[in-house]
Protein backbone atom coordinates (compact mmCIF):
# COMPACT_ATOMS: atom_id res chain seq x y z
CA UNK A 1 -1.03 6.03 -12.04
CA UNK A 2 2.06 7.11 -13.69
CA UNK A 3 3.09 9.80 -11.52
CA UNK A 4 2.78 7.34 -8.71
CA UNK A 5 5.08 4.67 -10.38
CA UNK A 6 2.07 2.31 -10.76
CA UNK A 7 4.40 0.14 -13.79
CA UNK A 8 1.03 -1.54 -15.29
CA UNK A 9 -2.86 -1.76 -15.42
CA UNK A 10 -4.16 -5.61 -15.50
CA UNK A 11 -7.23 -4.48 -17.42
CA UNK A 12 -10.62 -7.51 -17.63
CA UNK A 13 -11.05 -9.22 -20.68
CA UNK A 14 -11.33 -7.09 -23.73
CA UNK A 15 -12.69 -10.03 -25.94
CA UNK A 16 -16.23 -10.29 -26.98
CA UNK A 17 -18.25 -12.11 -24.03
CA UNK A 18 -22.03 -13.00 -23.49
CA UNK A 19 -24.59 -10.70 -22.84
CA UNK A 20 -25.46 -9.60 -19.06
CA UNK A 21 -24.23 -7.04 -16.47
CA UNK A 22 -22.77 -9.31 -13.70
CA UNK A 23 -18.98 -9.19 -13.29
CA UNK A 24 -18.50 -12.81 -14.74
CA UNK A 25 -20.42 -11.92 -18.34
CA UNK A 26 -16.52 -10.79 -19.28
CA UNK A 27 -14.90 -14.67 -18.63
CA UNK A 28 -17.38 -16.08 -21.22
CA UNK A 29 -15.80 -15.51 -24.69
CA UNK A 30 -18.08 -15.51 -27.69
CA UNK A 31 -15.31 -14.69 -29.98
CA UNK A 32 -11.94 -12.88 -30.03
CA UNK A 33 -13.09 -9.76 -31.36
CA UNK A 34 -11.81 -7.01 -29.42
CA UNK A 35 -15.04 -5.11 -29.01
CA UNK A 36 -16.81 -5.85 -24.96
CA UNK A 37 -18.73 -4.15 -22.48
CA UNK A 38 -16.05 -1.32 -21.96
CA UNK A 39 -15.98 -0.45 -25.83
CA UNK A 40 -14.87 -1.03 -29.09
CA UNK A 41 -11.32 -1.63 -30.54
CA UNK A 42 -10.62 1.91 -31.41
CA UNK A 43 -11.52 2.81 -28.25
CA UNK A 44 -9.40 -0.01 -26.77
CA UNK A 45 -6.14 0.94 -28.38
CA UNK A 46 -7.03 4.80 -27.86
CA UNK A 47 -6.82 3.73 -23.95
CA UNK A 48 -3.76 1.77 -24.41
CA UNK A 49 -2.51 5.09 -26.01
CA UNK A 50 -2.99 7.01 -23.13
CA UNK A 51 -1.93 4.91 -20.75
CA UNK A 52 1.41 4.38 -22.48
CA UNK A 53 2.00 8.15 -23.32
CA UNK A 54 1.26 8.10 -19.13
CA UNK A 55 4.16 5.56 -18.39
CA UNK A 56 1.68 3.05 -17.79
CA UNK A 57 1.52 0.00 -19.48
CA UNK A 58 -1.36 -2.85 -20.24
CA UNK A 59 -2.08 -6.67 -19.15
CA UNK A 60 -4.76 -7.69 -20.86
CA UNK A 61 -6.74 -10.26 -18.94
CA UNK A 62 -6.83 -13.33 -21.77
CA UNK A 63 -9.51 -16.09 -21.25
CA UNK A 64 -8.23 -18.46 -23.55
CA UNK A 65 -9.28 -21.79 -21.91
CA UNK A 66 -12.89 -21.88 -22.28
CA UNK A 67 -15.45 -20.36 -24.58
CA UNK A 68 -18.76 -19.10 -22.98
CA UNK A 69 -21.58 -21.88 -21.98
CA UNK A 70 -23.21 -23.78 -24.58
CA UNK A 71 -26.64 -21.63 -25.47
CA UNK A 72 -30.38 -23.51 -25.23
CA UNK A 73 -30.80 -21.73 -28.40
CA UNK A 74 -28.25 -19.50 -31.10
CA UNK A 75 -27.58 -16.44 -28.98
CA UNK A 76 -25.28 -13.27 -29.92
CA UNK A 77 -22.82 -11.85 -28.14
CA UNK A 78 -21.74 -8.01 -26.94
CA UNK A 79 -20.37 -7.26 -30.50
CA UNK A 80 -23.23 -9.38 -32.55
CA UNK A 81 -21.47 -12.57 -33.72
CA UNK A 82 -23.82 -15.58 -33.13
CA UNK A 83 -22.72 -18.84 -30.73
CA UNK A 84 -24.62 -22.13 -30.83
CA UNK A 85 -26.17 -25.04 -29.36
CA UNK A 86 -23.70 -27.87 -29.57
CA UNK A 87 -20.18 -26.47 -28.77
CA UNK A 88 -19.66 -24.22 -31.72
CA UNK A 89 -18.30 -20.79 -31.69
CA UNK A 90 -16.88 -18.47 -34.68
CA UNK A 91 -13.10 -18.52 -33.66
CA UNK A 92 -13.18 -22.69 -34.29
CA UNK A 93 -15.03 -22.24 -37.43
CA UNK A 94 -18.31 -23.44 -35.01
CA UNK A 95 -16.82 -27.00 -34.92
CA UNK A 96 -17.69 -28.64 -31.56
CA UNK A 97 -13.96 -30.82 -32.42
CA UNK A 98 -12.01 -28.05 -31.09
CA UNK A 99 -13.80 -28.33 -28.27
CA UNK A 100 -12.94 -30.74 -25.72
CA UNK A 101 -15.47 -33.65 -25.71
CA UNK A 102 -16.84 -37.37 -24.70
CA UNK A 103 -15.72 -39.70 -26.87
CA UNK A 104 -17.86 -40.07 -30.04
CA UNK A 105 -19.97 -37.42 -28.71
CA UNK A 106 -19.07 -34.25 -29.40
CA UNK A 107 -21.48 -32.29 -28.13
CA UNK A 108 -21.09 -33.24 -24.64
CA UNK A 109 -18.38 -33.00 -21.99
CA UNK A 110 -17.30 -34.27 -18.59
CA UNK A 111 -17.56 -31.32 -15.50
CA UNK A 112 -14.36 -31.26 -13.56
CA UNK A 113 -15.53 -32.79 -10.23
CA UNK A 114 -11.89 -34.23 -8.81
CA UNK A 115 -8.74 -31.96 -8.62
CA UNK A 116 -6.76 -35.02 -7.82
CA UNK A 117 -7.01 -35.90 -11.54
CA UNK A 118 -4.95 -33.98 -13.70
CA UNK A 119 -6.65 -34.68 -16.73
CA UNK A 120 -10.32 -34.30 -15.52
CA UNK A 121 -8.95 -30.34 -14.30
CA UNK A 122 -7.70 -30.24 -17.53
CA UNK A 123 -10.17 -31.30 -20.45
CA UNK A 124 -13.62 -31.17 -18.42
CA UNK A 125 -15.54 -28.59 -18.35
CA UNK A 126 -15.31 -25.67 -15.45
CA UNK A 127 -18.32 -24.62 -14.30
CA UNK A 128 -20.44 -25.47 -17.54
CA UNK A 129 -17.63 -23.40 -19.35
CA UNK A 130 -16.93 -25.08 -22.73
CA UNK A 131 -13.52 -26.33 -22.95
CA UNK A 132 -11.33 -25.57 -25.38
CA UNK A 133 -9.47 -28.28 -26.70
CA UNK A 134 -5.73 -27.08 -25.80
CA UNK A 135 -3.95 -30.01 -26.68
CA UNK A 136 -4.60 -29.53 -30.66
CA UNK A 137 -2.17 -27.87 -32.65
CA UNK A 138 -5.13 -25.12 -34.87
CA UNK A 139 -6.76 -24.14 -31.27
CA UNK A 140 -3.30 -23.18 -30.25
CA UNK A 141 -2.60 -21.23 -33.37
CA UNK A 142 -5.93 -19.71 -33.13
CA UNK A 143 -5.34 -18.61 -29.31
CA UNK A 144 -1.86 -17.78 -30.13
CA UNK A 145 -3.27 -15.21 -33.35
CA UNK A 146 -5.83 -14.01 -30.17
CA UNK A 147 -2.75 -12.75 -27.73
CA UNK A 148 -0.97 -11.39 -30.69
CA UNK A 149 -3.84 -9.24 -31.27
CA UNK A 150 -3.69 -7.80 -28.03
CA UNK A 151 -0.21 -6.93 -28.01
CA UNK A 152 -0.72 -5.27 -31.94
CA UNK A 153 -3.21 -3.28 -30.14
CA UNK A 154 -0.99 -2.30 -27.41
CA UNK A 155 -0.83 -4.43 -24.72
CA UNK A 156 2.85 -5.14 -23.91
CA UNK A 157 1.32 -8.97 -21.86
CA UNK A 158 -1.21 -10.90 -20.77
CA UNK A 159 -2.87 -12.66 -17.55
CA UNK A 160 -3.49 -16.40 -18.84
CA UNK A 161 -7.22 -16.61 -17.01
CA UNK A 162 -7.22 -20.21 -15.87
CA UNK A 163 -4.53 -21.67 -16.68
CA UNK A 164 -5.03 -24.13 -14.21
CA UNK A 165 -7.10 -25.97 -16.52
CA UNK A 166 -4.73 -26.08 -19.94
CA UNK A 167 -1.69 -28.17 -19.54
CA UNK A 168 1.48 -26.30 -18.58
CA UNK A 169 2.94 -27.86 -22.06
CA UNK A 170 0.11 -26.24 -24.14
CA UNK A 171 0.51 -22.90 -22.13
CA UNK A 172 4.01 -23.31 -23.74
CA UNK A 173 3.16 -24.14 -26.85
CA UNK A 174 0.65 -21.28 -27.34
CA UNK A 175 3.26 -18.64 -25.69
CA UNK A 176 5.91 -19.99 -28.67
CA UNK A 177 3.18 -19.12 -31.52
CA UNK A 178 2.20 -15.60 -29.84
CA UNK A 179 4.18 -12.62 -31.08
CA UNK A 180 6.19 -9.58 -28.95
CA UNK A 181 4.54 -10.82 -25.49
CA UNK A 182 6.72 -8.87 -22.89
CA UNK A 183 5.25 -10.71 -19.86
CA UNK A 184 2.92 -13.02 -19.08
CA UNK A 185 1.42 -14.60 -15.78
CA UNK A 186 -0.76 -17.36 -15.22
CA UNK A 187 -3.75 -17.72 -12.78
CA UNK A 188 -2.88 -20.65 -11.20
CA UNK A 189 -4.96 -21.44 -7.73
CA UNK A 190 -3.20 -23.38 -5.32
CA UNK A 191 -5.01 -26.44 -3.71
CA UNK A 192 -2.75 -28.83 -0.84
CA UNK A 193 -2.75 -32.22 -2.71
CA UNK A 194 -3.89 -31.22 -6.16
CA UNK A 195 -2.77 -32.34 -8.85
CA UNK A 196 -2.24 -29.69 -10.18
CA UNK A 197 -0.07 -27.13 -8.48
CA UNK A 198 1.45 -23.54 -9.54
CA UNK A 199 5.02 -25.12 -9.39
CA UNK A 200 4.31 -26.38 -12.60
CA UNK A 201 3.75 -23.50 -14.58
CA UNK A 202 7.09 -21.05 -13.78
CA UNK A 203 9.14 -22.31 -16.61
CA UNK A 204 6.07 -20.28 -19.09
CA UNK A 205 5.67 -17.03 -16.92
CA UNK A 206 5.04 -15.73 -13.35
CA UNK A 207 2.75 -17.58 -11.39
CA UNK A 208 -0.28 -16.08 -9.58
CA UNK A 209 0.01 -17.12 -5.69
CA UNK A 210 -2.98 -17.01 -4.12
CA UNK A 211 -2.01 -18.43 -0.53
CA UNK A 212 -0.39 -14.55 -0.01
CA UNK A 213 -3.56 -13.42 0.60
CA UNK A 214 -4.97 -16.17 2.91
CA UNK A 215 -1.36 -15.84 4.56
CA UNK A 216 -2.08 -11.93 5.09
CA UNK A 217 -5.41 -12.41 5.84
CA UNK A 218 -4.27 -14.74 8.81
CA UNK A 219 -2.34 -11.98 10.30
CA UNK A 220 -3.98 -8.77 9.57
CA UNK A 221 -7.76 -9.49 9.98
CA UNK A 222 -9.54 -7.88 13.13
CA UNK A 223 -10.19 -10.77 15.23
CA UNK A 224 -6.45 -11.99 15.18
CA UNK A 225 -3.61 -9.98 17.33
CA UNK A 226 0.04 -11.29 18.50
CA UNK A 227 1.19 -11.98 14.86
CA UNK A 228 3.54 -9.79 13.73
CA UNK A 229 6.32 -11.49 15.45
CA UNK A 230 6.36 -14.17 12.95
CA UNK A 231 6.61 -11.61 9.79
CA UNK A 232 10.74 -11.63 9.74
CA UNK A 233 10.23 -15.33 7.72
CA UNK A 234 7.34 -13.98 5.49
CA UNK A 235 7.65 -15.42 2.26
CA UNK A 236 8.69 -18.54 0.49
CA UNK A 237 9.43 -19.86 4.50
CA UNK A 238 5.75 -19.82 4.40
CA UNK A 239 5.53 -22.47 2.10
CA UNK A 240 4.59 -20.06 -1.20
CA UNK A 241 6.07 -19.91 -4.53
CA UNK A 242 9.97 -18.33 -5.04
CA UNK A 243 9.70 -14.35 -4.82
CA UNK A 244 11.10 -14.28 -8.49
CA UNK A 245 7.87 -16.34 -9.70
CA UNK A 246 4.84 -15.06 -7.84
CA UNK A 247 2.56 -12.49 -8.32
CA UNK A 248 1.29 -11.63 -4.92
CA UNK A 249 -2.52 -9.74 -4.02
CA UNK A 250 -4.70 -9.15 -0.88
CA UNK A 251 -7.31 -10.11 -3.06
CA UNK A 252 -8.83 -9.87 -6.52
CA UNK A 253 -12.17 -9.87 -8.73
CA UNK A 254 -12.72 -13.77 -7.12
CA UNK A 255 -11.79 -13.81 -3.90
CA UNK A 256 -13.05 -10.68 -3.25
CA UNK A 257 -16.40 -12.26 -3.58
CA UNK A 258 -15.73 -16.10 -2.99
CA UNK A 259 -13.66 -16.27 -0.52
CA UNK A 260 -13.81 -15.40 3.22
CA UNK A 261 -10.14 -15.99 4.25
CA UNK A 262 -8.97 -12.54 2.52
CA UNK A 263 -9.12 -9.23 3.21
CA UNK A 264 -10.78 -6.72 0.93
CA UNK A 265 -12.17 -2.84 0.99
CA UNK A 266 -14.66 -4.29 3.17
CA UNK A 267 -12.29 -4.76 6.23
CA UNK A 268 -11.63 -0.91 6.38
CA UNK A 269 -7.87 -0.13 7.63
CA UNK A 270 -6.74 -3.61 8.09
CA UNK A 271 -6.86 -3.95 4.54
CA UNK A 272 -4.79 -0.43 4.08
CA UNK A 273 -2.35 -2.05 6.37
CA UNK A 274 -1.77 -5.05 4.70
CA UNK A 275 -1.59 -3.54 1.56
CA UNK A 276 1.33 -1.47 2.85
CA UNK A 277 3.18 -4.31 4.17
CA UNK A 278 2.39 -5.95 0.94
CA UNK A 279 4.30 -2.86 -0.94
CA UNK A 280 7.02 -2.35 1.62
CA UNK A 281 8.06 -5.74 1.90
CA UNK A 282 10.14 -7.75 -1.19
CA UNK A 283 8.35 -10.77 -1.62
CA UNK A 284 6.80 -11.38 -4.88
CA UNK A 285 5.38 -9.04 -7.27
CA UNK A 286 2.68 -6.86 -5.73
CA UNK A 287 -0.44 -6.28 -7.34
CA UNK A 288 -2.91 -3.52 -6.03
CA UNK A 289 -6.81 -4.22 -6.69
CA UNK A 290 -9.19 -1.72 -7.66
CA UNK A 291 -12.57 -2.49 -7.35
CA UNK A 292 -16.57 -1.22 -6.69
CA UNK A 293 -18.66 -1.35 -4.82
CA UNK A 294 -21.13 -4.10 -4.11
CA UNK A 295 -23.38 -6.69 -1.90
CA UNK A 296 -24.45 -8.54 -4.59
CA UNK A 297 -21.41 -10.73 -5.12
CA UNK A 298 -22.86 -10.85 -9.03
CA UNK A 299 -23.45 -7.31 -9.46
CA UNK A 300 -21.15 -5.66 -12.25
CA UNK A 301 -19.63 -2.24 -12.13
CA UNK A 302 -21.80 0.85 -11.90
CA UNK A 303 -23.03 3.07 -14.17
CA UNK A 304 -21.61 6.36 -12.82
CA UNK A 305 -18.24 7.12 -14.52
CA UNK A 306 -15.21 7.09 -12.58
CA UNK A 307 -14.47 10.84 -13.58
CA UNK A 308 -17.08 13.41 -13.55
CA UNK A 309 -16.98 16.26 -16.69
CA UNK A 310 -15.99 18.84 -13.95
CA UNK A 311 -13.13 16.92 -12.75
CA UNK A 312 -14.18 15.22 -9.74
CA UNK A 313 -13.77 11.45 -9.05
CA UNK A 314 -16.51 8.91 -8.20
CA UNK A 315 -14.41 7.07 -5.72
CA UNK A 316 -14.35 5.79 -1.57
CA UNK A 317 -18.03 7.02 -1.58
CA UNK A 318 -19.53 3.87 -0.73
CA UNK A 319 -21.81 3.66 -3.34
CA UNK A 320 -19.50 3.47 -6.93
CA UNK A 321 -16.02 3.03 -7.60
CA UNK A 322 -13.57 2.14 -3.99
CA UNK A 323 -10.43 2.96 -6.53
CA UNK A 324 -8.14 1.49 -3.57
CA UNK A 325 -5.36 2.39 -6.34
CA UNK A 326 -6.27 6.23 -5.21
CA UNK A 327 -5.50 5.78 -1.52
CA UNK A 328 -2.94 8.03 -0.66
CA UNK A 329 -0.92 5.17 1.74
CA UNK A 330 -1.14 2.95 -0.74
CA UNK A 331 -0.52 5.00 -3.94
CA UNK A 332 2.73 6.32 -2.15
CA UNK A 333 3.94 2.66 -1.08
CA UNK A 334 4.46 2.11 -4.77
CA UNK A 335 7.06 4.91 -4.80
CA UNK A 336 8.89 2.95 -1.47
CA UNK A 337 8.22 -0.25 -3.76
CA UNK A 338 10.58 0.92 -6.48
CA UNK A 339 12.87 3.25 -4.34
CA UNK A 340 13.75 0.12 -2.22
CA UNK A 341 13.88 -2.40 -5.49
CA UNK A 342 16.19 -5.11 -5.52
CA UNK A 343 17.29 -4.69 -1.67
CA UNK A 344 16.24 -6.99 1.09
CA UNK A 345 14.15 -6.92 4.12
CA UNK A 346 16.86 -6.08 6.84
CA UNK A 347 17.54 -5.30 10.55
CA UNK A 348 13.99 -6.73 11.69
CA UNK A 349 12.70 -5.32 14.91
CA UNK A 350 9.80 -6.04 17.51
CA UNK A 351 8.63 -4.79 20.96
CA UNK A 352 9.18 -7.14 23.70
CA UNK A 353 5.86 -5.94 25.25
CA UNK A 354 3.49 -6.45 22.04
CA UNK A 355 3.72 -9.06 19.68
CA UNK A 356 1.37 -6.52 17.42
CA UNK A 357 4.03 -4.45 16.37
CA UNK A 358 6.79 -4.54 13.60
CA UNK A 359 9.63 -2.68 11.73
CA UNK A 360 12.12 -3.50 8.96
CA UNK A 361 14.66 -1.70 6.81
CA UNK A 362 15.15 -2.38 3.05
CA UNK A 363 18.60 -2.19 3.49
CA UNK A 364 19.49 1.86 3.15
CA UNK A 365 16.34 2.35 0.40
CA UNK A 366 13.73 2.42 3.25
CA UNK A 367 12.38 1.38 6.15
CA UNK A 368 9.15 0.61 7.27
CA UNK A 369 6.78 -0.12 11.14
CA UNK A 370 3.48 -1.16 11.78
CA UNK A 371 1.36 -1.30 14.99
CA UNK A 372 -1.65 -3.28 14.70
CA UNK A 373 -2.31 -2.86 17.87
CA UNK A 374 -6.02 -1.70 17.64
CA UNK A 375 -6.18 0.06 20.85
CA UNK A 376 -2.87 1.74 22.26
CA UNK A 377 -0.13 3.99 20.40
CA UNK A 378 3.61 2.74 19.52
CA UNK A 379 6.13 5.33 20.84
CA UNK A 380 9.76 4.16 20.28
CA UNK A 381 13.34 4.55 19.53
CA UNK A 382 13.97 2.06 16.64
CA UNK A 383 17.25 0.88 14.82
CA UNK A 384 16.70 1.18 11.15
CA UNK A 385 19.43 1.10 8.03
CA UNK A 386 18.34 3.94 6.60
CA UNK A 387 21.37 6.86 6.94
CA UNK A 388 21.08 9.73 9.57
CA UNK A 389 18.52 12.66 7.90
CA UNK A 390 15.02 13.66 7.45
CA UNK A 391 12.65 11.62 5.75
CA UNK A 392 8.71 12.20 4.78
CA UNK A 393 6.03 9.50 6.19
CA UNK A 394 5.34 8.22 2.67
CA UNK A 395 1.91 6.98 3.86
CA UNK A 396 0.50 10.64 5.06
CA UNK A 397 1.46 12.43 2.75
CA UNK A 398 -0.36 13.65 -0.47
CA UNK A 399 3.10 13.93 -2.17
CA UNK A 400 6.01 11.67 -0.44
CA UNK A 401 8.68 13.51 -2.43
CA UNK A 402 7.45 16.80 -1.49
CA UNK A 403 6.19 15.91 2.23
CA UNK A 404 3.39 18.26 1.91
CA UNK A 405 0.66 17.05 4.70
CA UNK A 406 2.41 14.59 5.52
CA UNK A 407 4.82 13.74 9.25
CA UNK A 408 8.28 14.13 8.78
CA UNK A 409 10.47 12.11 10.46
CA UNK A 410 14.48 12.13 11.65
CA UNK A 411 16.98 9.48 11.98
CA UNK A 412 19.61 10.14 14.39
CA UNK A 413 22.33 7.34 14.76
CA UNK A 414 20.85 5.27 13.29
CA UNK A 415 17.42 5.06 14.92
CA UNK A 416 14.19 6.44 14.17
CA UNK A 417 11.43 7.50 16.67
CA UNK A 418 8.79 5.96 16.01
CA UNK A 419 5.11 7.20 17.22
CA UNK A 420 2.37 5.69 15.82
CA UNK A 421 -1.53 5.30 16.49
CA UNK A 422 -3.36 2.17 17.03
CA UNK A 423 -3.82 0.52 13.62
CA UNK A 424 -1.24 2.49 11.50
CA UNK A 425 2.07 2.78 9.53
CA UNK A 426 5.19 4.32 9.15
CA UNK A 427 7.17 4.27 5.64
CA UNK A 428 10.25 6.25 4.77
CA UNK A 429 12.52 5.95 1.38
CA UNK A 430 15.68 7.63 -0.10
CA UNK A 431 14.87 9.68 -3.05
């Protein structure tokens, strides 16, 4: 990850959560203690050790505004601290009037049902998820004590997990109270006509902006074609957050398995594709998922360790870990990513003849073509920025700095020949 210039890891929730092995066990907090079903502190910090000896920092994923379901009965959690009937869980001293509640009964709770009313998102319950009672000033504090944790482990931010649901003045107010929070972005789903809508929430962190990947999906899945004539207004054009505010994805832990407007590893090079666009072009900030395998949309991760004790890796086998991180095309578009930082997409170009096909400079950092054509090849002369030289197809190659594997290819005047396959790309940066 370092070596690659992969700047962070968004890592799940490292809380305590409720016992089970599907995915969703880790967004039902039992308590704040920093033991789950990845380990225990120790070994928590040791990994934020590593990574930041690697040049690779942490963002924790922080569930902060619900507590697990209430239990039938007194159940335990991963790490052995008991939750109970009745709203009541150890962080809130097990008193169900932290919680939010009905009115003289505080046990009990609404279920969000109408996301045209602000404060039935906000103080229901999601999904039988017991909801924390934002507004007061102790569960802020306690919250606030929670993040701080995370960054005294290591951590240098945090993912606010639904914070949708939590007023974007008590996201504030908790964010004031934590201590030495570097960054911080909020999931925030988009919904036309909601009442509650990501705008809201830039003024406490970056936003997460979830009609990116339903915009890529639109243009790169296999039964659409003609689109990438429409790509030189991708962006905030497209009616999405400002670039400066958004965190942009193909797809993550919940669309991958709720939604069927995105692309994931399922969709084979398509997704590769867009994922390269998604590095090479300056919108937002990109963030890569890395994922398993799975056709159970409940099914946690597997039990085979990523690496194996004689140094091999359990991943792309179709059966454990897809590590899309590891992809050579996209691993090396985070190198074009910061290599072209700060510059624009410039000096757009299309064939005339097929409406599949695309290239763009970042200015003189890079420059970047596409041809989603699925069935013929892309041979052409085309203008980029970039200055006259020889430059290493950064998507090919096993080592873009080094070109070893991978095409090289020469600008001359100010053009670059272009020959690509059906369904590839072309990236090239300045060192």
């Amino acid at each position: 990850l370092g070596r690659k210039g992969f700047a962070a890891v968004q890592i799940p929730p490292p809380m305590e959560h409720i016992q089970g092995n599907q995915w969703w066990t880790r967004y039902q907090p039992v308590s704040y203690t920093l033991t789950s079903r990845s380990g225990t502190q120790s070994e928590l910090e040791d990994m934020f050790s590593r990574c930041k000896a690697a040049g690779v920092r942490i963002i924790a994923d922080a569930v902060v505004n619900h507590m697990a379901a209430s239990p039938q009965s007194t159940s335990t959690g991963v790490a052995g601290t008991p939750y109970n009937p009745g709203r009541q869980y150890e962080p809130y001293d097990y008193n169900p009037d932290m919680t939010h509640h009905l009115d003289g009964q505080s046990t009990t709770n609404c279920a969000i049902s109408d996301y045209d009313d602000m404060q039935n998102v906000q103080t229901c319950d999601l999904s039988g998820l017991v909801d924390l009672d934002t507004e007061n000033s102790e569960v802020q504090s306690t919250i606030a004590d929670y993040l701080s944790s995370l960054t005294a482990a290591g951590a240098v931010g945090v993912r606010i997990d639904a914070a949708k649901h939590i007023s974007n003045y008590s996201v504030a107010a908790i964010l004031d109270k934590a201590q030495s929070l570097e960054y911080v972005f909020q999931e925030v789903i988009y919904g036309s006509g909601e009442a509650v809508q990501p705008e809201m929430y830039t003024a406490t962190g970056d936003v997460t902006e979830f009609r990116f990947g339903t915009n890529i999906f639109d243009v790169f899945n296999s039964k659409t074609s003609d689109k990438m004539k429409y790509m030189a207004t991708f962006g905030e054009a497209w009616g999405m957050l400002p670039s400066s505010s958004a965190v942009v994805f193909t797809d993550n832990h919940d669309t991958q398995r709720s939604s069927s407007e995105v692309l994931t590893y399922k969709d084979g090079e398509n997704y590769n594709l867009a994922n390269y666009f998604m590095l090479a072009h300056p919108y937002g900030h990109p963030k890569v998922m890395s994922s398993y395998y799975f056709t159970d949309s409940d099914a946690g991760p597997p039990g085979t360790p990523v690496h194996g004790s004689d140094g091999s890796v359990s991943c792309d086998d179709g059966v454990n870990w897809v590590c899309e991180h590891r992809r050579t095309g996209i691993a090396n578009m985070v190198g074009f990513r910061k290599a072209a930082a700060g510059t624009n997409a410039t000096n757009w170009q299309f064939d005339p003849t097929n409406a599949n096909r695309v290239a763009f400079s970042r200015e003189d950092a890079g420059f970047f073509a596409l041809n989603m054509d699925p069935s013929s090849s892309w041979e052409a002369s085309v203008p980029t920025d970039l200055a006259d030289g020889t430059y290493c197809n950064a998507i090919t190659s096993d080592d873009a700095d080094l070109c070893d594997g991978g095409e090289q290819v020469t600008v001359v005047q100010g053009s670059a020949y272009v020959s690509l396959a059906p369904l590839s790309a072309l990236a090239m940066y300045s060192s």
